[in-house]
C-alpha atoms as a PDB file:
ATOM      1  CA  UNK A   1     -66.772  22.144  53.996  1.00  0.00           C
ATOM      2  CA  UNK A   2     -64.226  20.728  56.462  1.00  0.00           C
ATOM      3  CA  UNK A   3     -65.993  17.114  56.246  1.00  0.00           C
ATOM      4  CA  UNK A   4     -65.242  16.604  52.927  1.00  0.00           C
ATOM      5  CA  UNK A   5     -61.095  17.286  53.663  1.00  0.00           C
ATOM      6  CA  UNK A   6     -61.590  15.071  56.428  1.00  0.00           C
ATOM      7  CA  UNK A   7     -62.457  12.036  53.744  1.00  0.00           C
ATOM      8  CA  UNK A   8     -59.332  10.120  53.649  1.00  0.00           C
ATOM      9  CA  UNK A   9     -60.093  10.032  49.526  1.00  0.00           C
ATOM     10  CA  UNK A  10     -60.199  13.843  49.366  1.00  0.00           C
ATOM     11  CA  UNK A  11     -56.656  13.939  51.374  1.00  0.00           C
ATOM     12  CA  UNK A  12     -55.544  11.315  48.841  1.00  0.00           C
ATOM     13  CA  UNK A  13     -56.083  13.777  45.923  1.00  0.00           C
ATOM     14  CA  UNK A  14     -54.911  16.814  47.240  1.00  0.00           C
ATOM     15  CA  UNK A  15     -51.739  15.722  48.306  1.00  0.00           C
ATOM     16  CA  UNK A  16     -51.154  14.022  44.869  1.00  0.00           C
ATOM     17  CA  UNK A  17     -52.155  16.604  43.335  1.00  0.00           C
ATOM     18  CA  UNK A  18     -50.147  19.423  45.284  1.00  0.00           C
ATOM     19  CA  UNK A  19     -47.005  17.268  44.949  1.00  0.00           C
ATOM     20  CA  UNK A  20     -47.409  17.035  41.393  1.00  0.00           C
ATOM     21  CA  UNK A  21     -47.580  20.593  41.074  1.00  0.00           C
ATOM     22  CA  UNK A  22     -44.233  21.010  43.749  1.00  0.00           C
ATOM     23  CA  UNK A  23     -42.350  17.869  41.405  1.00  0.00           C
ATOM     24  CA  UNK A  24     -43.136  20.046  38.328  1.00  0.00           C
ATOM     25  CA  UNK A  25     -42.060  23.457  39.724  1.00  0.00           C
ATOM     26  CA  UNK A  26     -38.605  21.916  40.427  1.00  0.00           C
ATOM     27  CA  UNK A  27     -37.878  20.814  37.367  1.00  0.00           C
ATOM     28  CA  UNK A  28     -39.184  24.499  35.814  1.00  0.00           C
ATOM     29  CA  UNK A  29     -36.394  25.694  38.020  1.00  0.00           C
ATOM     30  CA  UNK A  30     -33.891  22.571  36.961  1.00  0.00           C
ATOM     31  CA  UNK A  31     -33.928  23.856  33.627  1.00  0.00           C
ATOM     32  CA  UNK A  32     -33.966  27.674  33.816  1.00  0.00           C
ATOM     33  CA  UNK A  33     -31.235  27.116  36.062  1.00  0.00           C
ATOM     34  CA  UNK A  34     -27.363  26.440  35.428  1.00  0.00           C
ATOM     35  CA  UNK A  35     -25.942  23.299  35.766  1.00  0.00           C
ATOM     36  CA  UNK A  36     -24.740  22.219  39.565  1.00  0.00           C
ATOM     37  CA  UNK A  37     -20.939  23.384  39.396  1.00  0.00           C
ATOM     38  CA  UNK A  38     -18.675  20.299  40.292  1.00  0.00           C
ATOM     39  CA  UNK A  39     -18.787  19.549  44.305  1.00  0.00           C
ATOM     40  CA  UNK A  40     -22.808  21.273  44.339  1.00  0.00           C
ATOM     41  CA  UNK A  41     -24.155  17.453  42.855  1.00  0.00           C
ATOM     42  CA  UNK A  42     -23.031  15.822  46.086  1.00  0.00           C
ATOM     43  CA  UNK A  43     -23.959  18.604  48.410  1.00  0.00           C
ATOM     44  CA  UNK A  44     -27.342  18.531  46.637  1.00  0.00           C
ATOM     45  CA  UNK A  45     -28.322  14.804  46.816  1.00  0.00           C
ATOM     46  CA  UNK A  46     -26.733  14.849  50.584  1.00  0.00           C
ATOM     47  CA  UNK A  47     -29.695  17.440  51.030  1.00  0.00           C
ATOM     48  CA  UNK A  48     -32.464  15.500  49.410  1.00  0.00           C
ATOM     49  CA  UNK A  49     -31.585  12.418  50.942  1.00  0.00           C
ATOM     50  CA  UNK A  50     -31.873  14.325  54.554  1.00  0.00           C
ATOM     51  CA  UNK A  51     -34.992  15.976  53.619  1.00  0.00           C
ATOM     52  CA  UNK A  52     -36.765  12.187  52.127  1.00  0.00           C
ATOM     53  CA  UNK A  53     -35.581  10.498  55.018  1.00  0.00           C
ATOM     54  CA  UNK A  54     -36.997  13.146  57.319  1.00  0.00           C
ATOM     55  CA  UNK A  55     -40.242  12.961  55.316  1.00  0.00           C
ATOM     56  CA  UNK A  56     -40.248   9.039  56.014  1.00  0.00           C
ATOM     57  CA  UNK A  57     -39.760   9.569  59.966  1.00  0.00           C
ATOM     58  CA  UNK A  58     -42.663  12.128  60.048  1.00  0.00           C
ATOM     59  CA  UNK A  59     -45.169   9.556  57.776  1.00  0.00           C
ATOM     60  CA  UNK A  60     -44.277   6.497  60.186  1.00  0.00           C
ATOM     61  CA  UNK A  61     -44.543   8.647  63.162  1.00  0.00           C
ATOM     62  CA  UNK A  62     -47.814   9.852  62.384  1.00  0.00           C
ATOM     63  CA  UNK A  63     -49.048   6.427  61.081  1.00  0.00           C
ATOM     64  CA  UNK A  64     -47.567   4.617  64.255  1.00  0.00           C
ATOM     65  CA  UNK A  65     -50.143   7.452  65.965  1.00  0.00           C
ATOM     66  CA  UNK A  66     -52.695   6.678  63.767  1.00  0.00           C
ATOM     67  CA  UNK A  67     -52.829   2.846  64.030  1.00  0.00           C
ATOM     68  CA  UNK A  68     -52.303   3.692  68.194  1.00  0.00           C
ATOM     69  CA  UNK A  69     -56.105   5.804  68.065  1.00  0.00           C
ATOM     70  CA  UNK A  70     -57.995   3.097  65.663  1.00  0.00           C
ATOM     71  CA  UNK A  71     -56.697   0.152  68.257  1.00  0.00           C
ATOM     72  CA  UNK A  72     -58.143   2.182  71.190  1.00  0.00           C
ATOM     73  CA  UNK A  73     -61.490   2.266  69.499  1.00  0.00           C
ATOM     74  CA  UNK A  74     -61.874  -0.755  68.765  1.00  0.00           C
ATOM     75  CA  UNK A  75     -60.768  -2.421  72.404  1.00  0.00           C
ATOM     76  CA  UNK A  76     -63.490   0.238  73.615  1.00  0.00           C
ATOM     77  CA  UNK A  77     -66.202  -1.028  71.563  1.00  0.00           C
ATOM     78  CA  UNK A  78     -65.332  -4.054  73.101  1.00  0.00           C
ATOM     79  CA  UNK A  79     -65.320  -2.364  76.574  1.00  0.00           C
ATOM     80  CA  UNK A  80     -68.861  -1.233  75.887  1.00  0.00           C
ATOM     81  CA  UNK A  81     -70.278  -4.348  75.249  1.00  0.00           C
ATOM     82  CA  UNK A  82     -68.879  -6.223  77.889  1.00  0.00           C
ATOM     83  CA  UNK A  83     -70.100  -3.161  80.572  1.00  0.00           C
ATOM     84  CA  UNK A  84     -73.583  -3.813  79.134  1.00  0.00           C
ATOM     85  CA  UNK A  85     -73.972  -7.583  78.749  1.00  0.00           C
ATOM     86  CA  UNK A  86     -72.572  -7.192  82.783  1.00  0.00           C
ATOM     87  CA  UNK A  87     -75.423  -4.539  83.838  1.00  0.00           C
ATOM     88  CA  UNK A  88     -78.301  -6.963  82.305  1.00  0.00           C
ATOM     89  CA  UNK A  89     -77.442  -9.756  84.057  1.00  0.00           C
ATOM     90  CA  UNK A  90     -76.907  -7.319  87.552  1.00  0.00           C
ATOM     91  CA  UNK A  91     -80.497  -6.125  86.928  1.00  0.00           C
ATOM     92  CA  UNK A  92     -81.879  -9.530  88.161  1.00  0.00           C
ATOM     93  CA  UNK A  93     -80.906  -8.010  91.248  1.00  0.00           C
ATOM     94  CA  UNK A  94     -83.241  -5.085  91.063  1.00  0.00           C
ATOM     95  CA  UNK A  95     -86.773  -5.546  93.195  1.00  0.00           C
ATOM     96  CA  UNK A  96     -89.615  -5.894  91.199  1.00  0.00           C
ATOM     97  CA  UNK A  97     -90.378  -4.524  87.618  1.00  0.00           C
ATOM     98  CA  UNK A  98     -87.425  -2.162  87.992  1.00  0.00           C
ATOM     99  CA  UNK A  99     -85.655  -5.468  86.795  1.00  0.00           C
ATOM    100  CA  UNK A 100     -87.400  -5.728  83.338  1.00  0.00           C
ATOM    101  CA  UNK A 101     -87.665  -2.450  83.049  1.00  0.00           C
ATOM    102  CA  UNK A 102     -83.981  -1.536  82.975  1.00  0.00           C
ATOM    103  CA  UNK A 103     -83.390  -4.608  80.907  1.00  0.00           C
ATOM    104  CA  UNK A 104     -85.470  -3.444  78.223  1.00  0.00           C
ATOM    105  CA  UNK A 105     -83.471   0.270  78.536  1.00  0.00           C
ATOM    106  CA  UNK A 106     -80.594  -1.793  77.751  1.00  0.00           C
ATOM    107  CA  UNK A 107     -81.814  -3.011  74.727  1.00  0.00           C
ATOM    108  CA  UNK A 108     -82.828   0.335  73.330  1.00  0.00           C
ATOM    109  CA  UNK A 109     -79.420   1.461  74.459  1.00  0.00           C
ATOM    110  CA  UNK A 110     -77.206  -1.498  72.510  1.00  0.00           C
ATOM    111  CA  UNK A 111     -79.299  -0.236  69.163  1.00  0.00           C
ATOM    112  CA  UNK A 112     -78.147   3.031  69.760  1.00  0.00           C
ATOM    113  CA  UNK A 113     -74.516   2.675  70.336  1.00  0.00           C
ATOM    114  CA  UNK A 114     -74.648   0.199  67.363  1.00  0.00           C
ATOM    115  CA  UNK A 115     -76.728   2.546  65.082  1.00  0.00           C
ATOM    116  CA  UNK A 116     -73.151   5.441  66.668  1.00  0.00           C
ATOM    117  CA  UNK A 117     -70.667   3.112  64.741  1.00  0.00           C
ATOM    118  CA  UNK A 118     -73.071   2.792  61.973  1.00  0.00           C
ATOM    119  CA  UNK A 119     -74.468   5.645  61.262  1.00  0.00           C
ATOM    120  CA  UNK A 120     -73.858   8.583  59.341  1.00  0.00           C
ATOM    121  CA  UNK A 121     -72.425  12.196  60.480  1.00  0.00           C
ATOM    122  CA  UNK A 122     -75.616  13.882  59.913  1.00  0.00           C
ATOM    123  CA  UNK A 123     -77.267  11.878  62.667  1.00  0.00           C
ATOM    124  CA  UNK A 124     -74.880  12.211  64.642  1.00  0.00           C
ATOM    125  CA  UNK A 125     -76.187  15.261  66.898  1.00  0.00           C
ATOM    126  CA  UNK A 126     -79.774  13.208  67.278  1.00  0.00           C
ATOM    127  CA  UNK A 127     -77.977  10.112  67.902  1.00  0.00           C
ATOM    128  CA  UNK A 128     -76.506  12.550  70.931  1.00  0.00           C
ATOM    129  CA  UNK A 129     -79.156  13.578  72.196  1.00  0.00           C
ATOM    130  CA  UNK A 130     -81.047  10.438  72.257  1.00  0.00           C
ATOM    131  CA  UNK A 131     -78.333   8.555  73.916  1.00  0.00           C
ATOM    132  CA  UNK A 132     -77.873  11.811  76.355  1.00  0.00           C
ATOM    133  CA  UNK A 133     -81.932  10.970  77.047  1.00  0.00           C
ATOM    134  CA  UNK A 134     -81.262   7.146  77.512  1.00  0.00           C
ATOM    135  CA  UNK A 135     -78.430   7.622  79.670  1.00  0.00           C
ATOM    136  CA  UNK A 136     -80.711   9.597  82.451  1.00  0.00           C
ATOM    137  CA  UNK A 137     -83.264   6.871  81.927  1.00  0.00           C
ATOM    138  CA  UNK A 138     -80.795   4.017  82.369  1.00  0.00           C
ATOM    139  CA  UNK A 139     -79.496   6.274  85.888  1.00  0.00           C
ATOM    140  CA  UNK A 140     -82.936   6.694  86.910  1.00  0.00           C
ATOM    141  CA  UNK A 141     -83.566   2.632  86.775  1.00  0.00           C
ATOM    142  CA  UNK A 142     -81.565   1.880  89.393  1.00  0.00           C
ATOM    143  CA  UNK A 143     -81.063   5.059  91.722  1.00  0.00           C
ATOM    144  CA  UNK A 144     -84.463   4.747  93.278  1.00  0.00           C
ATOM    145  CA  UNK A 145     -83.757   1.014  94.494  1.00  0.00           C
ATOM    146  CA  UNK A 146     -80.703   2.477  95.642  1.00  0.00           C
ATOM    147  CA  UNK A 147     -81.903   5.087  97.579  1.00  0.00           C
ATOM    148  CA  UNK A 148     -84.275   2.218  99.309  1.00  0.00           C
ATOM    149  CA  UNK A 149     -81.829  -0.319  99.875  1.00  0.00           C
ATOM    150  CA  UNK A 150     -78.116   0.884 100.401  1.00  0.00           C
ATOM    151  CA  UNK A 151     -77.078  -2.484 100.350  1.00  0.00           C
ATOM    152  CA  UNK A 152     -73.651  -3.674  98.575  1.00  0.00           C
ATOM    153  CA  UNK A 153     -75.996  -5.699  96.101  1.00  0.00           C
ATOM    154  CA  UNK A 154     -77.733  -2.693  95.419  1.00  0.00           C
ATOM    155  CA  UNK A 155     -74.215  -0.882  94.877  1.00  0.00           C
ATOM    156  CA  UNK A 156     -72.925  -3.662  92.669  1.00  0.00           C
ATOM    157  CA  UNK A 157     -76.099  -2.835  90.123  1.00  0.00           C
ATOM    158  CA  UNK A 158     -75.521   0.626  90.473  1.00  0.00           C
ATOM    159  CA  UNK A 159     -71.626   0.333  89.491  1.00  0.00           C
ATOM    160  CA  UNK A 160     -72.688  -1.571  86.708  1.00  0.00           C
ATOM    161  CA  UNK A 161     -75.024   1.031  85.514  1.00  0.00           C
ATOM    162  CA  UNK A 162     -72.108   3.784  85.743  1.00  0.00           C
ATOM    163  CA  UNK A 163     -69.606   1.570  83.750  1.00  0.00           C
ATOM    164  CA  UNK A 164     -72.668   1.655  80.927  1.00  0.00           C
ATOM    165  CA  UNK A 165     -72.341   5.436  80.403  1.00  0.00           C
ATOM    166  CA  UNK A 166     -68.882   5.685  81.511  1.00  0.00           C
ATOM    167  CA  UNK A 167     -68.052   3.565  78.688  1.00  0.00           C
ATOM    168  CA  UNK A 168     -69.572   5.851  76.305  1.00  0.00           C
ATOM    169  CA  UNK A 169     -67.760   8.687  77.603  1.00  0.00           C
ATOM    170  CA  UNK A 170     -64.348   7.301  77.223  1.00  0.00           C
ATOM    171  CA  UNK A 171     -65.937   5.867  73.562  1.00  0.00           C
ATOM    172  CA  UNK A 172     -66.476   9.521  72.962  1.00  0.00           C
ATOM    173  CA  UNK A 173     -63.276  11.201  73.845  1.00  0.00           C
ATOM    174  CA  UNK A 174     -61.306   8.147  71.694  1.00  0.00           C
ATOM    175  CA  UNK A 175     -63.403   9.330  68.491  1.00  0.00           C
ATOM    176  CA  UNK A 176     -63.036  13.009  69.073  1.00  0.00           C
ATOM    177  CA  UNK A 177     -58.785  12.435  69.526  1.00  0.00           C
ATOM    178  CA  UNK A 178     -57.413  12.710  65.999  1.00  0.00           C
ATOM    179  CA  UNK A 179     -53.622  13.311  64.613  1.00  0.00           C
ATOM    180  CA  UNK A 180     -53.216  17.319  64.935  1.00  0.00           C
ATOM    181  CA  UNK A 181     -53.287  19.519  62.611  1.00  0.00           C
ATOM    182  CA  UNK A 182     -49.863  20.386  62.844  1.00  0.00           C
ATOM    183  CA  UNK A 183     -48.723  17.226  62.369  1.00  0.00           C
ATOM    184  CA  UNK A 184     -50.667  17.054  58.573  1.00  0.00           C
ATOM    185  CA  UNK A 185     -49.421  20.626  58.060  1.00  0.00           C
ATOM    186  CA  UNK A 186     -45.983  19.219  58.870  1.00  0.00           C
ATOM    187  CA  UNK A 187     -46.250  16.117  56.328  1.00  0.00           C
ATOM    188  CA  UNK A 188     -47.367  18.284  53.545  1.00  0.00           C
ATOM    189  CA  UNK A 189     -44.376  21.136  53.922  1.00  0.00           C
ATOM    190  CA  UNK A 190     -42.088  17.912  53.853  1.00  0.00           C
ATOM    191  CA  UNK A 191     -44.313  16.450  51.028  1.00  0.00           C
ATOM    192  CA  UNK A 192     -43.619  19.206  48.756  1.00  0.00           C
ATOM    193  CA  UNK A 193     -40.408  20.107  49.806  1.00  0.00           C
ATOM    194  CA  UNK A 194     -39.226  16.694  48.639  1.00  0.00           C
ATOM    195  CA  UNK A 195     -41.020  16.735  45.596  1.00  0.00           C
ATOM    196  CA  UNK A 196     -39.362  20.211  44.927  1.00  0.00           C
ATOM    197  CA  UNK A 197     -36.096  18.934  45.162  1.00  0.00           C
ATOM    198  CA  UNK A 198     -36.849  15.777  43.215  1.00  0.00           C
ATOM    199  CA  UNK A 199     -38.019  18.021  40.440  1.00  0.00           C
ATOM    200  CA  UNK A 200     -35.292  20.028  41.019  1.00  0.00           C
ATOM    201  CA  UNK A 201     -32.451  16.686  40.892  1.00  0.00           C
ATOM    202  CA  UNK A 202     -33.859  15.213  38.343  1.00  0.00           C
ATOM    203  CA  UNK A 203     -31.611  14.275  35.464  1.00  0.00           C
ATOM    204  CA  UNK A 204     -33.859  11.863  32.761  1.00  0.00           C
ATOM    205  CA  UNK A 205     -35.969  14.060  30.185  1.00  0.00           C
ATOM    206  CA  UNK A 206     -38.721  11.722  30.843  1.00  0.00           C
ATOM    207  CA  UNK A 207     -41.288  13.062  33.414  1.00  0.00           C
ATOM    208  CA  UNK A 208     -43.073   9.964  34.359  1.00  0.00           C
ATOM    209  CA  UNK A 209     -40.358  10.012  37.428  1.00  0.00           C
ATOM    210  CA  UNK A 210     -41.949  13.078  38.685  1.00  0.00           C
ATOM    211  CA  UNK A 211     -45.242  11.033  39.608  1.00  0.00           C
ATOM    212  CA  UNK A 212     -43.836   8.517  41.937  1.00  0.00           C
ATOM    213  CA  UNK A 213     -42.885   9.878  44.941  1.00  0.00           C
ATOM    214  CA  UNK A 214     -46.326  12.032  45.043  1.00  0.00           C
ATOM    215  CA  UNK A 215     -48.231   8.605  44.326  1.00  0.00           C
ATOM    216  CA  UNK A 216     -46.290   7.116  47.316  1.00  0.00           C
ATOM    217  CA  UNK A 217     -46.713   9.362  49.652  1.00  0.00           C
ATOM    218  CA  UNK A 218     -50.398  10.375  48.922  1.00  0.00           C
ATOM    219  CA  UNK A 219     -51.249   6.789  49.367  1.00  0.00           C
ATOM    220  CA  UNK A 220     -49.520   6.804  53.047  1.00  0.00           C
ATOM    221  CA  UNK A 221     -51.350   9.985  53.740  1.00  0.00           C
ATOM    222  CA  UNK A 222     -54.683   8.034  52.683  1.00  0.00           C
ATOM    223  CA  UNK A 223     -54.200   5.313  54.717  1.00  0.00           C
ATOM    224  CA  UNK A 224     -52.946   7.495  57.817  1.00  0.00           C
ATOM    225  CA  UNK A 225     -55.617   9.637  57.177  1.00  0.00           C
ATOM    226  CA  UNK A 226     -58.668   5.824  56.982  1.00  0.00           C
ATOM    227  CA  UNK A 227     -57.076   4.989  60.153  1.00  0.00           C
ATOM    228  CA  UNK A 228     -57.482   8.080  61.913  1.00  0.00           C
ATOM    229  CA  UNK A 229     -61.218   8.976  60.507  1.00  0.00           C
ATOM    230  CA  UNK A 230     -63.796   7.561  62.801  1.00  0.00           C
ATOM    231  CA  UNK A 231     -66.823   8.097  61.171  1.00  0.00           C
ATOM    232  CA  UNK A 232     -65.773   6.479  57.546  1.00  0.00           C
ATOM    233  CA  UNK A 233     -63.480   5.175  55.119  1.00  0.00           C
ATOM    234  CA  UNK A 234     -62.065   1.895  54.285  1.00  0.00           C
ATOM    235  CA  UNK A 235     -61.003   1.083  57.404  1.00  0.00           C
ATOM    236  CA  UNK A 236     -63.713   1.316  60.009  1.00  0.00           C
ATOM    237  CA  UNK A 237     -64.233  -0.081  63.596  1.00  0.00           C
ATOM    238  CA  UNK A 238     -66.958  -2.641  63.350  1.00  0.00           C
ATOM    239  CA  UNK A 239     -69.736  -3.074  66.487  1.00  0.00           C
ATOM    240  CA  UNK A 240     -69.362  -6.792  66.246  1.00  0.00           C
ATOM    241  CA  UNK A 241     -69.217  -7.387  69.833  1.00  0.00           C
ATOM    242  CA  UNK A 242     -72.165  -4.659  70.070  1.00  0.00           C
ATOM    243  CA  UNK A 243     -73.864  -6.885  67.915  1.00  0.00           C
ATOM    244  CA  UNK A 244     -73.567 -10.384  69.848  1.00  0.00           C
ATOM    245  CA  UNK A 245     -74.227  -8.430  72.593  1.00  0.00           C
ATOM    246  CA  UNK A 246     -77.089  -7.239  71.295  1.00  0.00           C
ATOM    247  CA  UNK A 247     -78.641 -10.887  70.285  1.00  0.00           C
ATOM    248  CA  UNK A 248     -78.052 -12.315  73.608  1.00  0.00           C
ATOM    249  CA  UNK A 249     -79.852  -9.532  75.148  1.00  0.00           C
ATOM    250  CA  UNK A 250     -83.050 -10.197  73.800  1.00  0.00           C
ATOM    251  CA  UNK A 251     -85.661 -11.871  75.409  1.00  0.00           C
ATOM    252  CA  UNK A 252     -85.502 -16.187  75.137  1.00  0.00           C
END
C-alpha cells in the first residue's frame, strides 16, 4: 500500500485534493463568521502572507533537496560504468582463461545493473540477489590470481574489481536516500494551513479562486515528489552510459 503513495501521481492528487477540502473549510468558516472588525483585515493578510511565504521556503527547500538526490544518481550511473569499462580492460592482465572468464562476468553484470534502472519494483529483490551472486563471482575471478601473484599488476586488477561492486554500493545507498518524511508531513500542514486561510480571506463569491493555490502547489509536490522517486515517474535516471558501456564490451 505504501508504493502506490510513493507514485509522484498519487501525491499529486492527494494534496489537491486535501487542499481543496482545507480552501473550502475556510470559506465555511468565512461566512458563518462575522466580518473582520476594522484593524483585524491587515493583521489577517500580514498572517497569510507569513504563512504563504513560509510555505514557498519549505517547497524550494525540499525541491533544492530533491534535484540535489536525482543529480547524485545520475553522476553514479556514470561512476558505474566507467568502474566497469576500467575492470575489462584490467582483466587482460589476468593469466590465462581467468582473463575471458571475468570479462564475460562483466557482461552479465552490465545487463544487470541496466535491467536495476530498468526494471520494475517487483524484481527488484531477484535483481538483488542475482547481483549479490554476481558480485562473489566477479571477487572470486580475480582473488585466486591474486593470491598467486601479489604483484602491483595483480593489485591494480583487483582494485578495479572492488570499484565494480563498490560502485553498486554507493548506487544503492543514493536510491534508498529520499526527502524525509517529516519534511512531506511539514509541506502538507503548511499546504493546508494556507489554503485554510485563503478560504478563510477570501472576499469574491466566486469559488474558482479556491482551486489555484491547491493546483500550484500539488503540482510542486509532484514534481518534488518525480525527482525524488527512483524507481519511476516522469523523470527517471537513464543507464545511457550503462548502455555504451555495455556495446563496447562485447566481443569484436
Amino acid at each position: 500500500m505504501l508504493a502506490h503513495f510513493d507514485n509522484p501521481f498519487v501525491i499529486f492528487l492527494l494534496a489537491f485534493v486535501l487542499q481543496v477540502i482545507a480552501a473550502f473549510a475556510g470559506d465555511f468558516f468565512r461566512k458563518r463568521s462575522q466580518r473582520f472588525k476594522e484593524g483585524e483585515r491587515h493583521d489577517f493578510d500580514t498572517i497569510r502572507v507569513a504563512t504563504l511565504t513560509l510555505l514557498a521556503l519549505i517547497i524550494g527547500f525540499t525541491f533544492s533537496m530533491s534535484v540535489t538526490r536525482y543529480d547524485l544518481r545520475k553522476t553514479l550511473e556514470e561512476a558505474e560504468a566507467n568502474a566497469i569499462g576500467t575492470e575489462y580492460l584490467r582483466t587482460d592482465l589476468l593469466p590465462g582463461d581467468l582473463g575471458g572468464h571475468a570479462r564475460e562476468l562483466l557482461r552479465k553484470y552490465t545487463d544487470l545493473r541496466i535491467a536495476f534502472y530498468e526494471g520494475a519494483d517487483a524484481a527488484t529483490g531477484d535483481l538483488d540477489r542475482r547481483t549479490a551472486n554476481l558480485q562473489n563471482e566477479l571477487w572470486t575471478s580475480v582473488a585466486p590470481a591474486a593470491t598467486t601473484q601479489p604483484t602491483p599488476v595483480m593489485a591494480l586488477v583487483v582494485s578495479g574489481m572492488n570499484d565494480v561492486i563498490n560502485s553498486q554500493g554507493y548506487t544503492q545507498a543514493a536510491w534508498w536516500n529520499r526527502i524525509p518524511l517529516g519534511a512531506w508531513a511539514m509541506m502538507a500542514v503548511m499546504a493546508m494551513s494556507c489554503n485554510l486561510l485563503i478560504g478563510y480571506g477570501e472576499r469574491r463569491k466566486g469559488e474558482l479562486i479556491l482551486f489555484v493555490l491547491p493546483a500550484v502547489v500539488a503540482a510542486a509536490l509532484f514534481l518534488i515528489a518525480d525527482l525524488d522517486n527512483p524507481h519511476g515517474g516522469v523523470i527517471r535516471v537513464h543507464p545511457q552510459n550503462l548502455r555504451a558501456t555495455a556495446q563496447s564490451l562485447q566481443p569484436g
